[in-house]
Protein backbone atom coordinates (compact mmCIF):
# COMPACT_ATOMS: atom_id res chain seq x y z
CA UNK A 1 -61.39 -57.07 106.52
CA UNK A 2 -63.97 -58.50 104.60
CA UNK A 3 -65.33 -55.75 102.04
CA UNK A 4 -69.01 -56.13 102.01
CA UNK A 5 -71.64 -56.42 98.72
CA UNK A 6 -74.02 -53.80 98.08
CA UNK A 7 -76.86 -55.83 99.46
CA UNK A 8 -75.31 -56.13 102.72
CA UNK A 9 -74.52 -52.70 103.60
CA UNK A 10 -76.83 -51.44 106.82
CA UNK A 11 -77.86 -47.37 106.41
CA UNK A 12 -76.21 -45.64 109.16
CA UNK A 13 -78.14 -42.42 109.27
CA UNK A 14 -81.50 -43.08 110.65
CA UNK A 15 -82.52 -41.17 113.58
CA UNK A 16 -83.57 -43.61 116.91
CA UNK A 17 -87.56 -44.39 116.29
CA UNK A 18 -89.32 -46.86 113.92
CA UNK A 19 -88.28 -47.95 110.95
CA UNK A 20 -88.69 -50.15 107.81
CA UNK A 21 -86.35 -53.34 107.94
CA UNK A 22 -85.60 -51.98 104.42
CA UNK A 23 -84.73 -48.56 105.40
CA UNK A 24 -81.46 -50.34 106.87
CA UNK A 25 -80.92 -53.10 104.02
CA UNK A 26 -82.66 -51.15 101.29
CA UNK A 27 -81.29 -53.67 98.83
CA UNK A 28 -81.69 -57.19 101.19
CA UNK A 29 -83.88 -58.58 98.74
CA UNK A 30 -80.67 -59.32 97.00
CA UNK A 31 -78.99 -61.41 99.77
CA UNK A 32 -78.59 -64.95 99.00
CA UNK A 33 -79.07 -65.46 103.05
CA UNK A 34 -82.84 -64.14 102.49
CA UNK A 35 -83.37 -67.44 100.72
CA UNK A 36 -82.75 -69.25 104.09
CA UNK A 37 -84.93 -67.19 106.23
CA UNK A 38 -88.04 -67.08 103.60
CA UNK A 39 -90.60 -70.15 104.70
CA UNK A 40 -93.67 -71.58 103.04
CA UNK A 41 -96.20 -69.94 105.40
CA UNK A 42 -94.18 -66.35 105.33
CA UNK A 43 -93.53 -65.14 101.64
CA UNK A 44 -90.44 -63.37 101.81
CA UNK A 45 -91.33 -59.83 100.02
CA UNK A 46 -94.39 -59.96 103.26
CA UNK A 47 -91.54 -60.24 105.79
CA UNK A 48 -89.44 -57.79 104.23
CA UNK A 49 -92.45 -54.95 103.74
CA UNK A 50 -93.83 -55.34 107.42
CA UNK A 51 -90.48 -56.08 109.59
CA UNK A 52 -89.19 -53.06 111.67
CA UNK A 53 -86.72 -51.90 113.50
CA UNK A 54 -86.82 -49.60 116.38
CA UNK A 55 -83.55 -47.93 116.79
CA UNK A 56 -83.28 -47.15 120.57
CA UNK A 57 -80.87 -44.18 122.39
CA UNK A 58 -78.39 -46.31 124.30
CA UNK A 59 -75.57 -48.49 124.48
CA UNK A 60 -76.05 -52.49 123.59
CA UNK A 61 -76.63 -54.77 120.68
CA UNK A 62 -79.65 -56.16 119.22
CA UNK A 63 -82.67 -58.00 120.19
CA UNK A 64 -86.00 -58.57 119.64
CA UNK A 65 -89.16 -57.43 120.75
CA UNK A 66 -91.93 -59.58 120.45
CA UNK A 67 -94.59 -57.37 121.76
CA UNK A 68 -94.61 -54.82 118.65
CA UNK A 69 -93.09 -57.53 117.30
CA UNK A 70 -89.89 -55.21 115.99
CA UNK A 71 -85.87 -55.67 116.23
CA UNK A 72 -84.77 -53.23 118.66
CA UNK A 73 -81.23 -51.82 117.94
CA UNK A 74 -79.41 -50.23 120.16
CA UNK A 75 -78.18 -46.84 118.72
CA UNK A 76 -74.24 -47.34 120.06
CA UNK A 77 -73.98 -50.59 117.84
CA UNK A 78 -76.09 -49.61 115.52
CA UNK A 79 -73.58 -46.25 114.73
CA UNK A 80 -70.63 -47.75 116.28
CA UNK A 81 -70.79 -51.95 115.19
CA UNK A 82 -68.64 -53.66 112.87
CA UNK A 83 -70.43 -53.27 109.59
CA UNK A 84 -70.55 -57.70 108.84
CA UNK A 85 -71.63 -58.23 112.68
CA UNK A 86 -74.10 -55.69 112.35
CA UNK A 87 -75.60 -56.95 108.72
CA UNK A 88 -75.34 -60.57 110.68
CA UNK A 89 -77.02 -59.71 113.20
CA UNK A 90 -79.87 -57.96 111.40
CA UNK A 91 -80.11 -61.68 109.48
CA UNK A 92 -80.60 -63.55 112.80
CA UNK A 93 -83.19 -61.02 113.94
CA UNK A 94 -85.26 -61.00 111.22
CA UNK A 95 -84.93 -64.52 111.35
CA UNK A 96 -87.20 -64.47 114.28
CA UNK A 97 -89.73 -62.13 113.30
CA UNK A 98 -90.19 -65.02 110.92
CA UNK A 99 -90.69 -67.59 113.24
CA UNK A 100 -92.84 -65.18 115.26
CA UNK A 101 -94.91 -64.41 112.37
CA UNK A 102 -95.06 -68.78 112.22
CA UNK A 103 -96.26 -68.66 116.18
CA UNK A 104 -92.63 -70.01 117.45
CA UNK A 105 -92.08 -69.36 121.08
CA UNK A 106 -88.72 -67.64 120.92
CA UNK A 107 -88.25 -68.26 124.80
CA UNK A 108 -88.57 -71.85 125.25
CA UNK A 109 -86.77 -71.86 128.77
CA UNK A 110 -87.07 -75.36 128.61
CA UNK A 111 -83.72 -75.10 126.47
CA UNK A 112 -81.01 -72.96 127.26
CA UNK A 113 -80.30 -70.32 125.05
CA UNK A 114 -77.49 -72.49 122.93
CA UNK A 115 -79.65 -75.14 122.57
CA UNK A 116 -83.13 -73.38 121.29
CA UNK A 117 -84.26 -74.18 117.87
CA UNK A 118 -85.04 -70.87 117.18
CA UNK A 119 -81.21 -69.43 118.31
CA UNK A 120 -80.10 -72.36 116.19
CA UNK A 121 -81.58 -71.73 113.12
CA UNK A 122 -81.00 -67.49 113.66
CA UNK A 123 -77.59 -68.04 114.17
CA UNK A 124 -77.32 -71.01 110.93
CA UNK A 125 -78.19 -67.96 108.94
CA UNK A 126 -75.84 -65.26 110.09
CA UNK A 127 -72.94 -68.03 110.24
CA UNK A 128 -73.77 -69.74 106.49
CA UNK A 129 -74.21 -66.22 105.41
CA UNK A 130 -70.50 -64.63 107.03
CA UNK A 131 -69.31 -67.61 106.05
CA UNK A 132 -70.14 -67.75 102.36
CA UNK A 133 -68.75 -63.80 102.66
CA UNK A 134 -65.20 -64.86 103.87
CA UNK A 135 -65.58 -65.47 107.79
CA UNK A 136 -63.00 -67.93 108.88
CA UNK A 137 -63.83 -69.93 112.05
CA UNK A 138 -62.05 -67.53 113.94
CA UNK A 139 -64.30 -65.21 113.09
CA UNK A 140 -67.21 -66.62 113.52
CA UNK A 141 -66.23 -67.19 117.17
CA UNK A 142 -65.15 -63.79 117.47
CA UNK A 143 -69.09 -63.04 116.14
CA UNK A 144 -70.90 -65.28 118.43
CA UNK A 145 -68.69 -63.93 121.46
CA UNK A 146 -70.39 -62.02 123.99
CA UNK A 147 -71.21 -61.10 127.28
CA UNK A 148 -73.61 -63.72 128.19
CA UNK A 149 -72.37 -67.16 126.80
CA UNK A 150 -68.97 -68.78 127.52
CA UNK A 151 -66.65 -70.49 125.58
CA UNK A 152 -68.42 -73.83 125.94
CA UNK A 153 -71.62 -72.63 125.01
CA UNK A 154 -69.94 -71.11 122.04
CA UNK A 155 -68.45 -74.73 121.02
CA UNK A 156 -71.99 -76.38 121.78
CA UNK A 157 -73.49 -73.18 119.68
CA UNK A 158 -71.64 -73.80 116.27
CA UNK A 159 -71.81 -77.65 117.02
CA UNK A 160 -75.82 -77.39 117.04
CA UNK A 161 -75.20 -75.38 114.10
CA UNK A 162 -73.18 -77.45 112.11
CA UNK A 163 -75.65 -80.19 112.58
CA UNK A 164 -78.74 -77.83 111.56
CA UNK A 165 -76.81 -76.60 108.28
CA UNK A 166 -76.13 -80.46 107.39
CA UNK A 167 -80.04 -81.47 108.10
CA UNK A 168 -81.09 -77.91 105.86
């Protein structure tokens, strides 16, 4: 079990509603994996002061709403997740409220979902960032394993990974 920095520990009391990104990750600004997600156009502490979260009563994982825009967490995983998967997750998400913020189409369907640039690079940052905490590869499969993409598109997942981490 990888024992988790300060930085990376998610608040587990909020009630379901709105909230500040930073009312989960009150001290994210510390994450080296911040560094990643932070662009040009989008300064960082911006980001970080405006993103929410809207905790949601029910059972699933996390997602994001690009209407608000917000990250909507579902209250089971949110109360019930593994503490890394949910900090990771919470990385890739915020991730793309940053490329919303840029005016990135989240959705391309032209791609499918392994092959998006915008899946890529969320998932570049939750895997460089497990990674750098102590993930082994088995891990990291085990964290991109879940009900709606197969073992191949796992393999072609890290592979279009790998190749985004070596270009960044």
């Amino acid at each position: 079990m990888i024992e988790l920095p300060e930085y990376a520990r998610v608040v587990r009391t909020l009630a379901c509603g709105e909230h500040l990104y930073r009312a989960l990750l009150p001290r994210i600004s510390e994450s080296p994996a911040v560094r990643r997600i932070a662009s040009s156009t989008i300064p960082l502490n911006d980001l970080l002061n405006k993103a929410l979260v809207r905790i949601q009563c029910g059972e699933g994982y996390v997602r994001i709403d690009d209407t608000t825009p917000a990250i909507l967490l579902m209250e089971d995983y949110y109360k019930r997740g593994n503490d890394l998967d949910l900090y990771l997750d919470l990385l890739h998400e915020l991730t793309h409220l940053r490329q919303l913020a840029e005016g990135h189409a989240l959705w391309d369907k032209r791609f499918p979902y392994v092959d998006r640039a915008t899946e890529i690079e969320g998932y570049a940052v939750a895997i460089e960032e497990g990674m750098r905490l102590g993930m082994s590869k088995s891990d990291v499969i085990r964290h991109l394993s879940n009900p709606w993409m197969t073992r191949t598109d796992i393999r072609r997942l890290i592979e279009n990974v790998e190749r985004f981490l070596d270009k960044h």
